[in-house]
C-alpha atoms as a PDB file:
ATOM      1  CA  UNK A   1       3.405  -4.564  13.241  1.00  0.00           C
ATOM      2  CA  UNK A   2       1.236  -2.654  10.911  1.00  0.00           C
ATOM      3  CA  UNK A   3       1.822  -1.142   7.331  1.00  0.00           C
ATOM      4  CA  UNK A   4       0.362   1.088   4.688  1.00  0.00           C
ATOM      5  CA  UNK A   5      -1.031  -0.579   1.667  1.00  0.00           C
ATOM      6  CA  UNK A   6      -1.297   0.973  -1.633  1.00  0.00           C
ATOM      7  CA  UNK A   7      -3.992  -1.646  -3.279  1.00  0.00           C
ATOM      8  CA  UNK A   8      -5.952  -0.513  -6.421  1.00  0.00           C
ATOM      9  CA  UNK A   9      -5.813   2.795  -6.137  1.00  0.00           C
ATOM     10  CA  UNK A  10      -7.094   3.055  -2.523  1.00  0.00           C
ATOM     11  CA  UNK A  11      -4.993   2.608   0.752  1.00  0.00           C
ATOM     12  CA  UNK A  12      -5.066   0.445   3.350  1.00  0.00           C
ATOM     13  CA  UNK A  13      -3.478   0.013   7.194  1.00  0.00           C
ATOM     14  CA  UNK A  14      -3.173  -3.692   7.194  1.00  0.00           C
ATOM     15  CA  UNK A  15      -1.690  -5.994  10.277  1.00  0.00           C
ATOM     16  CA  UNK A  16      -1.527  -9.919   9.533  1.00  0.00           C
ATOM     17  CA  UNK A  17      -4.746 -11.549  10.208  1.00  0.00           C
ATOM     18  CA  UNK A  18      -6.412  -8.737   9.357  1.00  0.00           C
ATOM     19  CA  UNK A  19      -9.529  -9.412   7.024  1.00  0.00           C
ATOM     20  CA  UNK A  20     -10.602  -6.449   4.497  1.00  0.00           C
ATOM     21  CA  UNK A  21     -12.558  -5.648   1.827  1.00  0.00           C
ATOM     22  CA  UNK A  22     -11.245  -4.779  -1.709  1.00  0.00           C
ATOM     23  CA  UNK A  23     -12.128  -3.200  -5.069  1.00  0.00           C
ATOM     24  CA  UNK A  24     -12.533  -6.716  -6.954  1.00  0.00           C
ATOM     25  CA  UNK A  25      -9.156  -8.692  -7.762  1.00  0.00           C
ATOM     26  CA  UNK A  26      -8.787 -11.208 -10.497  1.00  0.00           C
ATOM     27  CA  UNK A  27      -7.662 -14.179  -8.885  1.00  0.00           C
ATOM     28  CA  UNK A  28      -9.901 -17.016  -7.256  1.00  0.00           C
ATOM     29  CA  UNK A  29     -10.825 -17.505  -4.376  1.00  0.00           C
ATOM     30  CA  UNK A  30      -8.623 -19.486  -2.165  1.00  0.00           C
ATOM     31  CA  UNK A  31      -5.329 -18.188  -4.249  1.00  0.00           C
ATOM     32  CA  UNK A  32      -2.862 -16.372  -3.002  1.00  0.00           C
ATOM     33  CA  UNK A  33      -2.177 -12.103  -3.970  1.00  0.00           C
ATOM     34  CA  UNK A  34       1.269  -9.961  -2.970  1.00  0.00           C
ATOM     35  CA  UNK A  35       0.855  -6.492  -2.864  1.00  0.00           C
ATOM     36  CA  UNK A  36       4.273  -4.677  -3.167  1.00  0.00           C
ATOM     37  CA  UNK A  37       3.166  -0.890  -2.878  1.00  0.00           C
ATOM     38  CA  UNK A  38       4.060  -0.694   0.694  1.00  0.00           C
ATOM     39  CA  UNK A  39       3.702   2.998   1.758  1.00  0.00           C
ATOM     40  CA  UNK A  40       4.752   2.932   5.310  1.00  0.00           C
ATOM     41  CA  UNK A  41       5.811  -0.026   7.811  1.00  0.00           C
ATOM     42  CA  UNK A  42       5.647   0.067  11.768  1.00  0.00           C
ATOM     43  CA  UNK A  43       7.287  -2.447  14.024  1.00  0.00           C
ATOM     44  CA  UNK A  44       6.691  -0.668  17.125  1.00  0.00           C
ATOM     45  CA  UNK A  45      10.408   0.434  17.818  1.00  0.00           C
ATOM     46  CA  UNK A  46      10.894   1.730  13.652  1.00  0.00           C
ATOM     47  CA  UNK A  47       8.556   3.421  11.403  1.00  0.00           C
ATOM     48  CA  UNK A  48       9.561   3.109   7.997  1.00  0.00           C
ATOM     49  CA  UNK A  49       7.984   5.798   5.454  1.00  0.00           C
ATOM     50  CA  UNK A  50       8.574   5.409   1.469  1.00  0.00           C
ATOM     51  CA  UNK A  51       9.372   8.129  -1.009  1.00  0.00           C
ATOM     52  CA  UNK A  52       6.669   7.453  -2.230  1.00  0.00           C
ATOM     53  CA  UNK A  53       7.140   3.230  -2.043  1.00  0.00           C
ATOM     54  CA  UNK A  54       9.507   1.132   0.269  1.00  0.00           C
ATOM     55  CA  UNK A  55      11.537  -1.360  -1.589  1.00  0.00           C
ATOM     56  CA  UNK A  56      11.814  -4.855  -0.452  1.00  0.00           C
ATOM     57  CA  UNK A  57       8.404  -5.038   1.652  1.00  0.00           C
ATOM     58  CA  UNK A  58       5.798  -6.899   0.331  1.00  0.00           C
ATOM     59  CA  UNK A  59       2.407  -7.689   1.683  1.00  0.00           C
ATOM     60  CA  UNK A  60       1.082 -11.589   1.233  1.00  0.00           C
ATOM     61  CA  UNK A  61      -2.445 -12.205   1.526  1.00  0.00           C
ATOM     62  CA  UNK A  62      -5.013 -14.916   0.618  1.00  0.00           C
ATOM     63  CA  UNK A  63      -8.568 -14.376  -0.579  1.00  0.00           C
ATOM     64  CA  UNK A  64     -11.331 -15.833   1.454  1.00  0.00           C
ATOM     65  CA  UNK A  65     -14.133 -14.879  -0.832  1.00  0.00           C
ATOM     66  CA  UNK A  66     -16.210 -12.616  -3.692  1.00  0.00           C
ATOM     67  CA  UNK A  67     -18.899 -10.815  -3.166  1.00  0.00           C
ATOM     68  CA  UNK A  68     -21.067  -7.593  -3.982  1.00  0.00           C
ATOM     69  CA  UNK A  69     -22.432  -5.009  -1.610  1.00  0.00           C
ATOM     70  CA  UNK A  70     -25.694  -4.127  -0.851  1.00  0.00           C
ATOM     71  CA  UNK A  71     -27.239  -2.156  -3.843  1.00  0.00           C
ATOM     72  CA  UNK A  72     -27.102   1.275  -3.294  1.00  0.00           C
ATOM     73  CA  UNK A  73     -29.810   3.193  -4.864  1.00  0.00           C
ATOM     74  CA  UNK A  74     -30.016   6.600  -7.218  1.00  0.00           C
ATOM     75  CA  UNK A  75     -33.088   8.480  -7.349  1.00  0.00           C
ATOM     76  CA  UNK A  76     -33.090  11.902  -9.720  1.00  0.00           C
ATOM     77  CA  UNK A  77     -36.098  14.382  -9.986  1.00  0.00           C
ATOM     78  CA  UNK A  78     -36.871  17.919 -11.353  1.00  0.00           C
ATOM     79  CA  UNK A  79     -40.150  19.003 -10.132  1.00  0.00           C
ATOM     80  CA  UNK A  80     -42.942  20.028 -12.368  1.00  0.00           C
ATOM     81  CA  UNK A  81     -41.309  18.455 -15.232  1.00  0.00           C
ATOM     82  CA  UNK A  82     -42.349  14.825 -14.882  1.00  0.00           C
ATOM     83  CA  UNK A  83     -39.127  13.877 -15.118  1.00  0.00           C
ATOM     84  CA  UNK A  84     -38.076  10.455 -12.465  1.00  0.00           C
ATOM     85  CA  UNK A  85     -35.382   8.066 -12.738  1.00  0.00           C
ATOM     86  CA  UNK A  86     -34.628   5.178 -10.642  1.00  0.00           C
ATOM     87  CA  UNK A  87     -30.976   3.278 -10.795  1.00  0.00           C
ATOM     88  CA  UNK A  88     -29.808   0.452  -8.701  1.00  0.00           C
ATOM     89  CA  UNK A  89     -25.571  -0.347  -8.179  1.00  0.00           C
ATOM     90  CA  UNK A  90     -24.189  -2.890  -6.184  1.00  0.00           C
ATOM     91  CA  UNK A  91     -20.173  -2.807  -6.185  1.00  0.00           C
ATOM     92  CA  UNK A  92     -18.405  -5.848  -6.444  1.00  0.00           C
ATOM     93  CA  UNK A  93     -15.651  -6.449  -3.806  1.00  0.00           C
ATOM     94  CA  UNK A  94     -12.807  -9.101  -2.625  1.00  0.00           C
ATOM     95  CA  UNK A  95     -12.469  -9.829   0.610  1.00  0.00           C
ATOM     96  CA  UNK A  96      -8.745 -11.228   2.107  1.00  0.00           C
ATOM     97  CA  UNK A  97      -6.965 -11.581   4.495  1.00  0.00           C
ATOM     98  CA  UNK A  98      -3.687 -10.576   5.139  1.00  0.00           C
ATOM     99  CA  UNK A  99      -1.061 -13.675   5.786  1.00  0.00           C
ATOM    100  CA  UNK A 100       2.266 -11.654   6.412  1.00  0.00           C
ATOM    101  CA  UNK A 101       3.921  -8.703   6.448  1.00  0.00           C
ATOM    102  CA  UNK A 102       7.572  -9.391   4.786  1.00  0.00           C
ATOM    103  CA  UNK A 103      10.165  -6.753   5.184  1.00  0.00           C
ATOM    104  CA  UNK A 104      13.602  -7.423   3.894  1.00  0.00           C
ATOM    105  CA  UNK A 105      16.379  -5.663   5.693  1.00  0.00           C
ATOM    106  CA  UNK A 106      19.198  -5.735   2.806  1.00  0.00           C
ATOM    107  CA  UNK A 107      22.228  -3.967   4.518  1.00  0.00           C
ATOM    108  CA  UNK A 108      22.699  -0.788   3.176  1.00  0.00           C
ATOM    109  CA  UNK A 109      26.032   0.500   1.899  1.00  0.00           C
ATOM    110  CA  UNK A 110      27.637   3.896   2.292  1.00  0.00           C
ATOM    111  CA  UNK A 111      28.453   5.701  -1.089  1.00  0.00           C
ATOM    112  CA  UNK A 112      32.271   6.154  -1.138  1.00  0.00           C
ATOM    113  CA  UNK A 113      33.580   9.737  -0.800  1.00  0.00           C
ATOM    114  CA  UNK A 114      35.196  11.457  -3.600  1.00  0.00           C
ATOM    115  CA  UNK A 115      38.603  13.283  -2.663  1.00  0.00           C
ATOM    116  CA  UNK A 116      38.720  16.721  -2.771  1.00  0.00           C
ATOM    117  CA  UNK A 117      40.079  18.310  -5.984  1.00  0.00           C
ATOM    118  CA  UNK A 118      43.658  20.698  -5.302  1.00  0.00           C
ATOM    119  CA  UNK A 119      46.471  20.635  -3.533  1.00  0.00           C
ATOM    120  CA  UNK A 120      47.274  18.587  -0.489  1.00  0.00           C
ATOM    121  CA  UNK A 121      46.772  20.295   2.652  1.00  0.00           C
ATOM    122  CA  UNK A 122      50.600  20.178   4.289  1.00  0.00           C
ATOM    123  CA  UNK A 123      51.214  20.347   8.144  1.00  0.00           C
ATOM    124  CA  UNK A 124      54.206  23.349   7.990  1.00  0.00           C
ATOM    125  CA  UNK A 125      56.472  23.997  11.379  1.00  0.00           C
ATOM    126  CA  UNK A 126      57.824  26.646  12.709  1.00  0.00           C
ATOM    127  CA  UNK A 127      56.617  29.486  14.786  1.00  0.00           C
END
């Protein structure tokens, strides 16, 4: 089973056990995060798809640990000027790991038919 993750802006096909990397989260490590903007679920027999969010599916996950990437480096130049500047970013992340997938099957209820407006149809003999 695999899902669609909507988490901080960015999204995400998650399957439990699966270990990602996140825009940083503000919970400690070791705690315990739900994520509840499910786009899309897939059991292998069903695929669910939200419009735009499924209700009752949420997304359980632990964090393992926080970090920050490797810096990534910005270099700008115009020639003949003498004009150089050198800038250094390193994004912070969260990385987790996804516990379970919980989908909630409420049963669903029909909405009840209004009768039709006029007169009632009567069966007539003859002929």
């Amino acid at each position: 089973m695999y899902a669609i993750v909507d988490i901080a802006g960015k999204q995400y096909k998650v399957s439990e056990g699966a270990k990602l990397k996140v825009a940083s989260l503000d919970k400690n490590a070791g705690g315990n995060v739900s994520f509840d903007k499910v786009l899309l679920t897939d059991n292998g027999k069903s695929v669910k798809v939200g419009t735009p969010t499924l209700k009752g599916v949420n997304i359980n996950a632990t964090i393992l640990e926080h970090g920050r990437e490797r810096k990534i480096l910005i270099y700008k130049k115009k020639r003949r000027k003498g004009y150089q500047r050198k800038n250094g970013h390193r994004q912070g992340y969260t990385l987790i790991e996804i516990t379970k997938i919980k989908a909630t099957t409420g049963t669903t209820k029909k909405a009840p038919t209004k009768a039709k407006k006029g007169k009632p149809e009567t069966l007539k003999e003859g002929k």
